[in-house]
Each structure stands twice: as C-alpha cells, then as structure tokens.
Protein backbone atom coordinates (compact mmCIF):
# COMPACT_ATOMS: atom_id res chain seq x y z
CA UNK A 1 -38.02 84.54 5.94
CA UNK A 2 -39.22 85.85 2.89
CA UNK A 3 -38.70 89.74 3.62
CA UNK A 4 -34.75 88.80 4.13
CA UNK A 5 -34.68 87.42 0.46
CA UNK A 6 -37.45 88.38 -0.92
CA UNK A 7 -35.80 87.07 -4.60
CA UNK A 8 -36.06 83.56 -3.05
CA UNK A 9 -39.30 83.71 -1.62
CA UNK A 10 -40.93 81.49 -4.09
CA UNK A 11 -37.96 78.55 -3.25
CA UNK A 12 -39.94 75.78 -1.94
CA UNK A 13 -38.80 75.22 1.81
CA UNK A 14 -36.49 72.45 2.65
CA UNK A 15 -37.31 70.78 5.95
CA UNK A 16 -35.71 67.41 7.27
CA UNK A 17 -36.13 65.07 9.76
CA UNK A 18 -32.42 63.49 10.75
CA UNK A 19 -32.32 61.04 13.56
CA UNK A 20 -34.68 60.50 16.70
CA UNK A 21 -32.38 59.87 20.27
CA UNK A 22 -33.37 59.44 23.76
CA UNK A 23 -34.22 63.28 24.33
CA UNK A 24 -33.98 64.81 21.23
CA UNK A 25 -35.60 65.18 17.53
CA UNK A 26 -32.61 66.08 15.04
CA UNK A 27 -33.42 67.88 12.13
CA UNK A 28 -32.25 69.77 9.24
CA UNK A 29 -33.94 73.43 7.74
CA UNK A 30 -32.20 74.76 4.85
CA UNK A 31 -32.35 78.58 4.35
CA UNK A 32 -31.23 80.03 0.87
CA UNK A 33 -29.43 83.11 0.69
CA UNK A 34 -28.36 85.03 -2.54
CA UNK A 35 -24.70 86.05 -0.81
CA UNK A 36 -22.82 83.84 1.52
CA UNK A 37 -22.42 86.89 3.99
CA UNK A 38 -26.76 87.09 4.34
CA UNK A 39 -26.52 83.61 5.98
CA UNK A 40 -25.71 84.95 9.70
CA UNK A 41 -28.82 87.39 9.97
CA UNK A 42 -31.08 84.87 8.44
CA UNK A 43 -29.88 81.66 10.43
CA UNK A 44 -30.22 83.95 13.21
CA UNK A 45 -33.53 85.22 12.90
CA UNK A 46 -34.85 81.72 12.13
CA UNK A 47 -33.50 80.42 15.70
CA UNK A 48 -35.24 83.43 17.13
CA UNK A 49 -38.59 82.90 15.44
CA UNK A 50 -37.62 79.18 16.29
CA UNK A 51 -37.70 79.90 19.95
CA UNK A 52 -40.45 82.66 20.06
CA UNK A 53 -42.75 79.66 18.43
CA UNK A 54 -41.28 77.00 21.47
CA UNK A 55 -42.21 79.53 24.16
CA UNK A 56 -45.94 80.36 22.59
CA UNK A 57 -46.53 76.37 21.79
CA UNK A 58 -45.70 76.08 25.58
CA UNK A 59 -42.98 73.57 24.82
CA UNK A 60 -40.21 73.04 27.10
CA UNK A 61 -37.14 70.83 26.97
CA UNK A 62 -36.18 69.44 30.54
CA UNK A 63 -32.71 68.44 31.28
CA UNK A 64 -31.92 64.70 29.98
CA UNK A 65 -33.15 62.24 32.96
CA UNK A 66 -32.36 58.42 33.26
CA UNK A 67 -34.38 56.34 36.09
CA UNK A 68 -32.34 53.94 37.54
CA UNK A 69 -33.72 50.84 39.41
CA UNK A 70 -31.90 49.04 41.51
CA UNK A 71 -32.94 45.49 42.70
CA UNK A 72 -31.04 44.75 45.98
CA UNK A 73 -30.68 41.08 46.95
C-alpha cells in the first residue's frame, strides 16, 4: 500500500491472527495513514487487493454447513 503513503512505507506491517471459529479465521491488519480522512481509500483498496488475491489463490468460502445425524430408535 506503499504508493498510498508512500511517507509510511518503511512502517513495519502489522498483521494479527484473532480467534479461529467453526468457518472462519479472524484476523486483524493494521494500515497507517498520515490523515484520518486517507483511511477509506486505503482500507478499501486493501479489501480489493484482499479479494483479487482470494480469487487468483482459487480460494472460496462456502456457505456455513452443519451435518446432522440422526439415530432413530
């Protein structure tokens, strides 16, 4: 994201994992800005790189599914 703030370009990258649930891995990215107003565009173009890397990795995220069994007798 460096040619959005290029000033903070040399900020080391902060990167957490949060929680692991049934269908999903939580995490946390923080993204520096130098003016509170820069963080839409940025946070935005992060999700978008964010997704463009999902669909090229081939990763896909199916709808939550629970198997039930059922033992009759």
């Amino acid at each position: 994201m460096a040619e959005f703030q290029p000033e903070l370009a040399d900020e080391p990258p902060i990167f957490r994992f949060r929680a692991l649930a049934d269908s999903s891995i939580t995490c946390l990215q923080v993204l520096r800005v130098a003016e509170y107003a820069e963080q839409h565009p940025i946070r935005s173009a992060f999700i978008h790189r964010l997704h463009d890397r999902f669909v090229a990795e081939e990763m896909h995220f199916p709808f939550p599914t629970r198997t039930v069994h059922v033992v009759q007798g």
